[in-house]
PDB file of N, CA and C in Angstrom:
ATOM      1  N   UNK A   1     -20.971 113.196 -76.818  1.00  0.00           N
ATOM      2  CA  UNK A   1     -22.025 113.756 -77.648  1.00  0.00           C
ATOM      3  C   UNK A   1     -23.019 114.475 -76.747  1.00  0.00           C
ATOM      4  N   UNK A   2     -23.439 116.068 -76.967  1.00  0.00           N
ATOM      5  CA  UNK A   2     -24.177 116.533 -76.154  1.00  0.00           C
ATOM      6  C   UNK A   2     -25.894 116.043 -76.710  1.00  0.00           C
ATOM      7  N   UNK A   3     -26.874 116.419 -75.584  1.00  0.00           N
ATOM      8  CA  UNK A   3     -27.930 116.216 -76.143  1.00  0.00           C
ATOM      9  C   UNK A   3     -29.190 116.696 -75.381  1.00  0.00           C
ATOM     10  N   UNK A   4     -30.201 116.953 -76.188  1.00  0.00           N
ATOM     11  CA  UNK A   4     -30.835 118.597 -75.483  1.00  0.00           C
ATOM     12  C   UNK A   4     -30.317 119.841 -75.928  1.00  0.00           C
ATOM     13  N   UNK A   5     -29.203 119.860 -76.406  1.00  0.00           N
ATOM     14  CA  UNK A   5     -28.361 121.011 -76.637  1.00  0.00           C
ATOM     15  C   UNK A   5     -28.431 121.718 -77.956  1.00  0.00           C
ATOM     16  N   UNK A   6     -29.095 123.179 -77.866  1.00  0.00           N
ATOM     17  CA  UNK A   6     -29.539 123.960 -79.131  1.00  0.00           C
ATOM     18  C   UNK A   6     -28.145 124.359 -79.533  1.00  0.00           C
ATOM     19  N   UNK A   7     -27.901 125.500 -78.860  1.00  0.00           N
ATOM     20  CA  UNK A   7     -26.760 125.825 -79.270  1.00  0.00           C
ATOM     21  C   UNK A   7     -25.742 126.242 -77.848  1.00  0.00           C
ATOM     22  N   UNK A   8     -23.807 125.833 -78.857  1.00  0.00           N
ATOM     23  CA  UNK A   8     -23.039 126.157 -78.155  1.00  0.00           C
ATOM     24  C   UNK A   8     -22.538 126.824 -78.345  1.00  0.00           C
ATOM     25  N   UNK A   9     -21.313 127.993 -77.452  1.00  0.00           N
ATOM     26  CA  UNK A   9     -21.004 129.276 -77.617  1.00  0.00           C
ATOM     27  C   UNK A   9     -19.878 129.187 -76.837  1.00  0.00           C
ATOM     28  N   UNK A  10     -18.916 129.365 -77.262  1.00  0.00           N
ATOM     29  CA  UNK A  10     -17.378 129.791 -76.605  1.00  0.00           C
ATOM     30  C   UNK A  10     -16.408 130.966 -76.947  1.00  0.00           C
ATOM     31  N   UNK A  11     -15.789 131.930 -75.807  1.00  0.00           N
ATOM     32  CA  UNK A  11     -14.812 132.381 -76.134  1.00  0.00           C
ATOM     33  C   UNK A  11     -13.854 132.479 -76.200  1.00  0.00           C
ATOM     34  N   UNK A  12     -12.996 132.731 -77.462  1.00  0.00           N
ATOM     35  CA  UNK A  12     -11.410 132.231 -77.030  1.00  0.00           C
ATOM     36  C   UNK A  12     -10.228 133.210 -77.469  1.00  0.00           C
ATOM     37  N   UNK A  13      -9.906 133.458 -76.307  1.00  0.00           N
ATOM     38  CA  UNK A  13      -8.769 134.956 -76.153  1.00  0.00           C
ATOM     39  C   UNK A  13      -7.733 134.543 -77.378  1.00  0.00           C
ATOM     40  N   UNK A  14      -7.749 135.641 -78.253  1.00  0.00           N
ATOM     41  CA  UNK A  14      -6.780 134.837 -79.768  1.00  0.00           C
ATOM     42  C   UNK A  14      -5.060 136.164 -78.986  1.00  0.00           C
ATOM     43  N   UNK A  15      -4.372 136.042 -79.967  1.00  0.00           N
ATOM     44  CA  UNK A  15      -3.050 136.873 -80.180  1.00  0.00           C
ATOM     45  C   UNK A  15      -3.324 138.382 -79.945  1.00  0.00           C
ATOM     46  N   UNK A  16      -2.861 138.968 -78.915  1.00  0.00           N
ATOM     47  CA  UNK A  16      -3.338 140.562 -78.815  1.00  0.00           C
ATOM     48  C   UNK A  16      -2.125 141.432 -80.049  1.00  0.00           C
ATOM     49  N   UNK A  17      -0.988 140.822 -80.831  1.00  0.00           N
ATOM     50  CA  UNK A  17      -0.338 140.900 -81.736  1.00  0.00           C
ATOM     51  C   UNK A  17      -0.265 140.577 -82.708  1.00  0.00           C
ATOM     52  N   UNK A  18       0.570 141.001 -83.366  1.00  0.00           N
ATOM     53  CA  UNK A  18       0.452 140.456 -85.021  1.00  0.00           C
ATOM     54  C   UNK A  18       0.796 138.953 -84.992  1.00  0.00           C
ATOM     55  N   UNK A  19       0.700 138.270 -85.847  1.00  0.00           N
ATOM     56  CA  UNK A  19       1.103 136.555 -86.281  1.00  0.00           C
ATOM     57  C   UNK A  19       1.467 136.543 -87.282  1.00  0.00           C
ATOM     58  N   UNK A  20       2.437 135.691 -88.037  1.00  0.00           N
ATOM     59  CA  UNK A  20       3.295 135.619 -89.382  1.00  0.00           C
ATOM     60  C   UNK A  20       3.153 133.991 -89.290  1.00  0.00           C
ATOM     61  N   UNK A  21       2.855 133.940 -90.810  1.00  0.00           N
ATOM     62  CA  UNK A  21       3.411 132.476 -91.322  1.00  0.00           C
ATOM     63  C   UNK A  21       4.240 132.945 -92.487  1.00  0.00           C
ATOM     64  N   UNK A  22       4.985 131.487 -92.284  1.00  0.00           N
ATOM     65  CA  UNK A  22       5.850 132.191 -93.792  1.00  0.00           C
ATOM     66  C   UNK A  22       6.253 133.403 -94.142  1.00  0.00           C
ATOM     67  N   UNK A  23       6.430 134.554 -93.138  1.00  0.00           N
ATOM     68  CA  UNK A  23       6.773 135.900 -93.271  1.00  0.00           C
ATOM     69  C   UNK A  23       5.643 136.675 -93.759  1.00  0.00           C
ATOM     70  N   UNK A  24       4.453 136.364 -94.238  1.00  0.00           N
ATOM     71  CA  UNK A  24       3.122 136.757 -94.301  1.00  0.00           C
ATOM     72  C   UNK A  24       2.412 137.324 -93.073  1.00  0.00           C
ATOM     73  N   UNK A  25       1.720 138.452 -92.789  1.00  0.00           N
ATOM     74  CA  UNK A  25       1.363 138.558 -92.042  1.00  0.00           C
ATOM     75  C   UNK A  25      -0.293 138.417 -91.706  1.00  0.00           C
ATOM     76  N   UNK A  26      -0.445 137.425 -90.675  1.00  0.00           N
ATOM     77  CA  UNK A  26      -1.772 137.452 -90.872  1.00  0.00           C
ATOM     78  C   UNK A  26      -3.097 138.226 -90.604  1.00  0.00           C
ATOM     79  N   UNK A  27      -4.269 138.134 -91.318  1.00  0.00           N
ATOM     80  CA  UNK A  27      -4.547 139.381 -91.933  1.00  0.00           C
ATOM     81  C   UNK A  27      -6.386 138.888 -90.969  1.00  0.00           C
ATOM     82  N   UNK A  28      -6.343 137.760 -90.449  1.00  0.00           N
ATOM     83  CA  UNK A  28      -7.851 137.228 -89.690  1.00  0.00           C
ATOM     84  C   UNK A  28      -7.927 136.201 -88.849  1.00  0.00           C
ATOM     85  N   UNK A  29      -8.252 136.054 -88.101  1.00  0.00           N
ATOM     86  CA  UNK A  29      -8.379 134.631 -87.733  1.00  0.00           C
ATOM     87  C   UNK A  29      -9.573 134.147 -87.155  1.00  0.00           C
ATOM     88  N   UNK A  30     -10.186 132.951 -87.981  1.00  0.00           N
ATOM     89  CA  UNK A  30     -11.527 132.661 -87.439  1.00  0.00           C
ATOM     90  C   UNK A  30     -11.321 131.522 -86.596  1.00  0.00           C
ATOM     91  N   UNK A  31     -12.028 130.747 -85.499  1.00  0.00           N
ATOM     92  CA  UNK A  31     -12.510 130.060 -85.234  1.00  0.00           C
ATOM     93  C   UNK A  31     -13.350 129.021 -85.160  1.00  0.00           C
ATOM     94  N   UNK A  32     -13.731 127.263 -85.036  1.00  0.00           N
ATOM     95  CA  UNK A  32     -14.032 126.560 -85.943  1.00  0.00           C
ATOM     96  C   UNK A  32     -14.238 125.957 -83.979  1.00  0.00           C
ATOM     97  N   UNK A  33     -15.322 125.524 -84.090  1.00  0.00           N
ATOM     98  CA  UNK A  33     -16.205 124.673 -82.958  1.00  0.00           C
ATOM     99  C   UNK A  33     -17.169 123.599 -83.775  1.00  0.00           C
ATOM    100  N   UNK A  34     -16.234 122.464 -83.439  1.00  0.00           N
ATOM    101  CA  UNK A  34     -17.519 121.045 -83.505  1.00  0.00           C
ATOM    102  C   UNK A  34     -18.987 121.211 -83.312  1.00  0.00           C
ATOM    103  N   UNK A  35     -20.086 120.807 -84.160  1.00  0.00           N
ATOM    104  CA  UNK A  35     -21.209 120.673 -83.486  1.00  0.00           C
ATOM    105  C   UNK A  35     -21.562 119.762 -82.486  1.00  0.00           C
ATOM    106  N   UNK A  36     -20.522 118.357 -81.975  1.00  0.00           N
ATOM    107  CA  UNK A  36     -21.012 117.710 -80.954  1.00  0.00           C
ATOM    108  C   UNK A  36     -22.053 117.629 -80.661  1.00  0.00           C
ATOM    109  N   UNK A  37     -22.817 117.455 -81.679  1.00  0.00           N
ATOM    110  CA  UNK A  37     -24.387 116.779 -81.486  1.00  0.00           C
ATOM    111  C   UNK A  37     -25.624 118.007 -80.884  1.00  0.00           C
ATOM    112  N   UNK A  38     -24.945 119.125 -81.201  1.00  0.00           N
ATOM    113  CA  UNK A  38     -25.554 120.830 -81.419  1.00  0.00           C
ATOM    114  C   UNK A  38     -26.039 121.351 -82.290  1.00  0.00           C
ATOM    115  N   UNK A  39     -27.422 121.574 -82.883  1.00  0.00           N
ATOM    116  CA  UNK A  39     -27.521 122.291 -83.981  1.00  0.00           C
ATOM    117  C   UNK A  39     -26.708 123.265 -83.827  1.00  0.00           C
ATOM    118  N   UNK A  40     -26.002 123.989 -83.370  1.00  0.00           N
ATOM    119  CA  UNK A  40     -25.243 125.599 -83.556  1.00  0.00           C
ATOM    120  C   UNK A  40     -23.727 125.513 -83.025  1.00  0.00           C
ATOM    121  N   UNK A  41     -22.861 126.028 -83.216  1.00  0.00           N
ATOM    122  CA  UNK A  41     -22.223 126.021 -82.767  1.00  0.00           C
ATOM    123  C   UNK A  41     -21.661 127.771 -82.992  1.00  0.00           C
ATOM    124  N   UNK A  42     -21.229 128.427 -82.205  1.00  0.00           N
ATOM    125  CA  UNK A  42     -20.966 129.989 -82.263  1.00  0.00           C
ATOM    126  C   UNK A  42     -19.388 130.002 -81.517  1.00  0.00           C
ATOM    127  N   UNK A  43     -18.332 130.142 -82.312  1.00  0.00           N
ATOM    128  CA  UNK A  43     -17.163 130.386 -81.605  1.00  0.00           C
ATOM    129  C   UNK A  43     -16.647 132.107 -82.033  1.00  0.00           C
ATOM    130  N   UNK A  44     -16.202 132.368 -80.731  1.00  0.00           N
ATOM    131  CA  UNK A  44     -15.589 133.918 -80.937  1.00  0.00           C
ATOM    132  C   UNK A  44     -14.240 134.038 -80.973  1.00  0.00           C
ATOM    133  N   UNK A  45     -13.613 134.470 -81.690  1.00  0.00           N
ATOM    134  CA  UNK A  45     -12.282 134.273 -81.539  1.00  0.00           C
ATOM    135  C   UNK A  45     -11.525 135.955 -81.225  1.00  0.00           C
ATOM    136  N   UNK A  46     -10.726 136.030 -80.805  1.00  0.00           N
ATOM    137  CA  UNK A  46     -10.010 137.785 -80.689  1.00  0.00           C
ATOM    138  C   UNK A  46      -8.563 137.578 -81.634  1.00  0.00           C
ATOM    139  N   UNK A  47      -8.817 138.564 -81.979  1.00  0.00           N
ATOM    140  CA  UNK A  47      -7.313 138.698 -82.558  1.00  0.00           C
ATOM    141  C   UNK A  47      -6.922 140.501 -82.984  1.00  0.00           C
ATOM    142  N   UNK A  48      -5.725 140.836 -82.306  1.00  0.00           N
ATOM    143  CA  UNK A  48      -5.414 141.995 -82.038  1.00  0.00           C
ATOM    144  C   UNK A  48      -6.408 142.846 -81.221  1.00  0.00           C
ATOM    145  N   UNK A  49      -7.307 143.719 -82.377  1.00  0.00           N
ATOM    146  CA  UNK A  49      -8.484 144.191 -81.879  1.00  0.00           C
ATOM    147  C   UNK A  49      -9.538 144.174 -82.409  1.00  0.00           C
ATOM    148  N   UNK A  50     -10.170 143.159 -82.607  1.00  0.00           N
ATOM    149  CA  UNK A  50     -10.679 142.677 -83.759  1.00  0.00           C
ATOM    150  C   UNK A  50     -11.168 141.716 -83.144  1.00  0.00           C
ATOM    151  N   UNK A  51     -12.744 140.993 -83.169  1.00  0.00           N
ATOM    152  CA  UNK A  51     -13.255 139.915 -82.737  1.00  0.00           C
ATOM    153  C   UNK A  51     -14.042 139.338 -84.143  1.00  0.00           C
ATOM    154  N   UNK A  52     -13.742 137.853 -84.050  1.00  0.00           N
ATOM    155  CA  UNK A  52     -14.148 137.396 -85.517  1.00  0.00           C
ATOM    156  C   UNK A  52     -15.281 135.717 -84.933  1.00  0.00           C
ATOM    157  N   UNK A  53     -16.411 135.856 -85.565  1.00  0.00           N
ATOM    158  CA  UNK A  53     -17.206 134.627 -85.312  1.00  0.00           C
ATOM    159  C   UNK A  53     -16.886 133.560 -86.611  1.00  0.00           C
ATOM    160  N   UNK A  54     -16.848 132.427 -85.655  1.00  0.00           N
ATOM    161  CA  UNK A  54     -16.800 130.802 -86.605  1.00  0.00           C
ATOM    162  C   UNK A  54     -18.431 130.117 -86.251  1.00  0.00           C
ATOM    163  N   UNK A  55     -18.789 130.188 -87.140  1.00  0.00           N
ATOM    164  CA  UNK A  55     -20.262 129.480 -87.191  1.00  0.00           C
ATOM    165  C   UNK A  55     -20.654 128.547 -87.973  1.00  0.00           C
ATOM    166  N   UNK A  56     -21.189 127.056 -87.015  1.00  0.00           N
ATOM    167  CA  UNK A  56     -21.135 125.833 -87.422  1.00  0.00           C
ATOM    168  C   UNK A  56     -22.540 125.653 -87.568  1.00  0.00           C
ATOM    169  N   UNK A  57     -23.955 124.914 -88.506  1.00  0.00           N
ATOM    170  CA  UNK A  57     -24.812 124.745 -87.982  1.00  0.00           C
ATOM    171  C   UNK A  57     -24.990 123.441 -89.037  1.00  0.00           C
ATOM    172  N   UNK A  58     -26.254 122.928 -88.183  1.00  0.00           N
ATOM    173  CA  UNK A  58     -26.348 121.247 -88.448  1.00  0.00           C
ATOM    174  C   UNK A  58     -27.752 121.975 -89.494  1.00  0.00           C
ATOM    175  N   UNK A  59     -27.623 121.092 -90.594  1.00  0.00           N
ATOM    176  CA  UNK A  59     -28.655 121.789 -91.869  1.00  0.00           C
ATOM    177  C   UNK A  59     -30.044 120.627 -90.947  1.00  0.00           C
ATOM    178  N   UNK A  60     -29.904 119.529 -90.504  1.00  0.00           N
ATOM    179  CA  UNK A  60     -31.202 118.817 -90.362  1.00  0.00           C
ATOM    180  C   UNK A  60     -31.656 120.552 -88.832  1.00  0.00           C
ATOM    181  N   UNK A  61     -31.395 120.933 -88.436  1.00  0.00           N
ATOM    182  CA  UNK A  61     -31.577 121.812 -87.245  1.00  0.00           C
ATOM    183  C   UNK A  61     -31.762 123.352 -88.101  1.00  0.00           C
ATOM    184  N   UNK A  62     -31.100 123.941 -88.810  1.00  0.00           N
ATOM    185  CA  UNK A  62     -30.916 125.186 -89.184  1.00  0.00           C
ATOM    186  C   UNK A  62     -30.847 125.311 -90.502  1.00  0.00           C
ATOM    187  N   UNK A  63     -32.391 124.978 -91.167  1.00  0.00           N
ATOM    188  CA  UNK A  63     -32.502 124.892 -92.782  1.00  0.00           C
ATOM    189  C   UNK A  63     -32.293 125.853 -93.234  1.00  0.00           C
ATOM    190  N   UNK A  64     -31.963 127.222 -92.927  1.00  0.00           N
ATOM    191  CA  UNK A  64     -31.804 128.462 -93.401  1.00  0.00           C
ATOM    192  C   UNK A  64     -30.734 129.330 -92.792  1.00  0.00           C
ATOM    193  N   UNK A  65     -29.236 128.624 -92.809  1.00  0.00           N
ATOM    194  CA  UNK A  65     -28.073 129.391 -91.885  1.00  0.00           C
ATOM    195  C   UNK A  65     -28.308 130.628 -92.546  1.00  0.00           C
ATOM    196  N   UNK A  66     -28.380 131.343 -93.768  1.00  0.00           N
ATOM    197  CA  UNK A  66     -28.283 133.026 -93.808  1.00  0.00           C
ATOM    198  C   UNK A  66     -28.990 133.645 -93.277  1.00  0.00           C
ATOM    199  N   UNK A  67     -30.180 133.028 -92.483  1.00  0.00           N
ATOM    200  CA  UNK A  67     -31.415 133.677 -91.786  1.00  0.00           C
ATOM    201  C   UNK A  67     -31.005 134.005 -90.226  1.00  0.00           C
ATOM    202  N   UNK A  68     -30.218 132.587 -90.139  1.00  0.00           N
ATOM    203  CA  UNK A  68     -29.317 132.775 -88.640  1.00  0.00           C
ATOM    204  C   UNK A  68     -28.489 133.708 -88.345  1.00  0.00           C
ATOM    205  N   UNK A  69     -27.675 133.683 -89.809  1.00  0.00           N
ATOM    206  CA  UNK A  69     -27.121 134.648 -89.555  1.00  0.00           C
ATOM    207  C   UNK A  69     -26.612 136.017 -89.554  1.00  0.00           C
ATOM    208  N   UNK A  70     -28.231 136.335 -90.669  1.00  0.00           N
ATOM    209  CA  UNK A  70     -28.268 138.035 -89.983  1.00  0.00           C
ATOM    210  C   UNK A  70     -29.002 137.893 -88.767  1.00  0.00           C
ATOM    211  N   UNK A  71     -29.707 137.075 -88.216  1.00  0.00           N
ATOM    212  CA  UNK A  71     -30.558 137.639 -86.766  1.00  0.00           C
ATOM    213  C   UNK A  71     -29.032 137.542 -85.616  1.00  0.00           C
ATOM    214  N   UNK A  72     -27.895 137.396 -86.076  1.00  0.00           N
ATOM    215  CA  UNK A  72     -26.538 137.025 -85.012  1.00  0.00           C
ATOM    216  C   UNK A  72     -26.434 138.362 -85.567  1.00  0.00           C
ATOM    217  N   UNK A  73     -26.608 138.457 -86.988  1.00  0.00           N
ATOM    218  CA  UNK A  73     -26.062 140.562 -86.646  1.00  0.00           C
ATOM    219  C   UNK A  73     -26.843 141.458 -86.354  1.00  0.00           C
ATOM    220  N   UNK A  74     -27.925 141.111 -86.506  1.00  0.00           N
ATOM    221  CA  UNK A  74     -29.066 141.941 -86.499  1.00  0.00           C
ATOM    222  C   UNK A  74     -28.906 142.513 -84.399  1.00  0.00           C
ATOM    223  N   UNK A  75     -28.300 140.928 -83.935  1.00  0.00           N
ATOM    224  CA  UNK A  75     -28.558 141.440 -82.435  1.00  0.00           C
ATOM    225  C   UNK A  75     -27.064 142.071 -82.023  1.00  0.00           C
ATOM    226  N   UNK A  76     -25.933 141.807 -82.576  1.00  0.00           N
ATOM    227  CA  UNK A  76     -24.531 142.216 -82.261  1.00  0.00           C
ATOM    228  C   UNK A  76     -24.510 143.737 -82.794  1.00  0.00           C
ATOM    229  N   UNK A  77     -25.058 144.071 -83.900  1.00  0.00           N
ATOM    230  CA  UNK A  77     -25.716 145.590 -84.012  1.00  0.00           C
ATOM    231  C   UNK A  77     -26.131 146.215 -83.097  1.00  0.00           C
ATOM    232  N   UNK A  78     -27.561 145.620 -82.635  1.00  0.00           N
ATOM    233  CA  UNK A  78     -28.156 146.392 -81.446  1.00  0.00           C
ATOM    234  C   UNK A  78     -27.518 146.274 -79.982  1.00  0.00           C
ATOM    235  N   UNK A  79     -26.459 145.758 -79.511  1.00  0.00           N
ATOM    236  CA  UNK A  79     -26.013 145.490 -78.940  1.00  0.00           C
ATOM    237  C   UNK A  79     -24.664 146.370 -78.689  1.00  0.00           C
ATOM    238  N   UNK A  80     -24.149 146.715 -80.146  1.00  0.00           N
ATOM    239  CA  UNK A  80     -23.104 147.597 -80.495  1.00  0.00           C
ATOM    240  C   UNK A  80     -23.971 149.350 -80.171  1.00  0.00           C
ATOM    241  N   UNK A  81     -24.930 149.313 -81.106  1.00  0.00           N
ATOM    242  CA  UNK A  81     -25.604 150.402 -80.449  1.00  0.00           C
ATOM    243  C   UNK A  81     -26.417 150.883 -79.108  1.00  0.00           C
ATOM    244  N   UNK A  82     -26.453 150.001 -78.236  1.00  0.00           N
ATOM    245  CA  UNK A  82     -26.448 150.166 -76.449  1.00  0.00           C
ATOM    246  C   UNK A  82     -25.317 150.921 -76.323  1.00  0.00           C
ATOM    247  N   UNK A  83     -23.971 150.156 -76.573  1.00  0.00           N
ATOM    248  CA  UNK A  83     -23.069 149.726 -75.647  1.00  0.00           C
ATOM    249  C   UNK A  83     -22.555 151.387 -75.985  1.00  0.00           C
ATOM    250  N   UNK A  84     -22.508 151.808 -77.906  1.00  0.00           N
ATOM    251  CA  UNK A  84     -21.585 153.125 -77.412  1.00  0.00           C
ATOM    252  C   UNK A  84     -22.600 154.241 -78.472  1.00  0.00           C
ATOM    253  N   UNK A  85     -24.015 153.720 -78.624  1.00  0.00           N
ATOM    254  CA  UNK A  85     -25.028 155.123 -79.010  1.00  0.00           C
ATOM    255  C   UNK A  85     -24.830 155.671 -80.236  1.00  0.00           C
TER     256      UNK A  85
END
């Protein structure tokens, strides 16, 4: 159990190809990180070319996750607009 710990953040290199279940092809794949005693938890996952966030948050820590999580787009926006203007 972590402790002190606001939030955690991992990345994890997904399939640079397609994936099939059942002859279906799959069409997303998110990512899912424990809070381990974290209000937050932020996992990134890749898949093809395509990066997809799994976001965990503890409600006694983060009474308002939709608030969290436009300020996670609000900064991956501005961040997108550095990177290519």
């Amino acid at each position: 159990m972590l402790k002190a710990i606001d939030v955690v953040t991992t990345n994890v290199p997904g399939a640079p190809f397609d994936l099939f279940v059942e002859g279906a092809r799959l069409q997303a794949n998110f990512g899912y990180g424990p809070l381990s005693g974290a209000a937050c938890n932020v996992t990134l996952l890749s898949y093809i070319d395509e990066l997809h966030l799994g976001i965990s948050t503890d409600p006694a820590a983060v009474s308002d996750p939709e608030v969290f999580v436009a300020c996670l787009q609000e900064g991956i926006e501005e961040i997108e607009t550095l990177a290519y203007g």
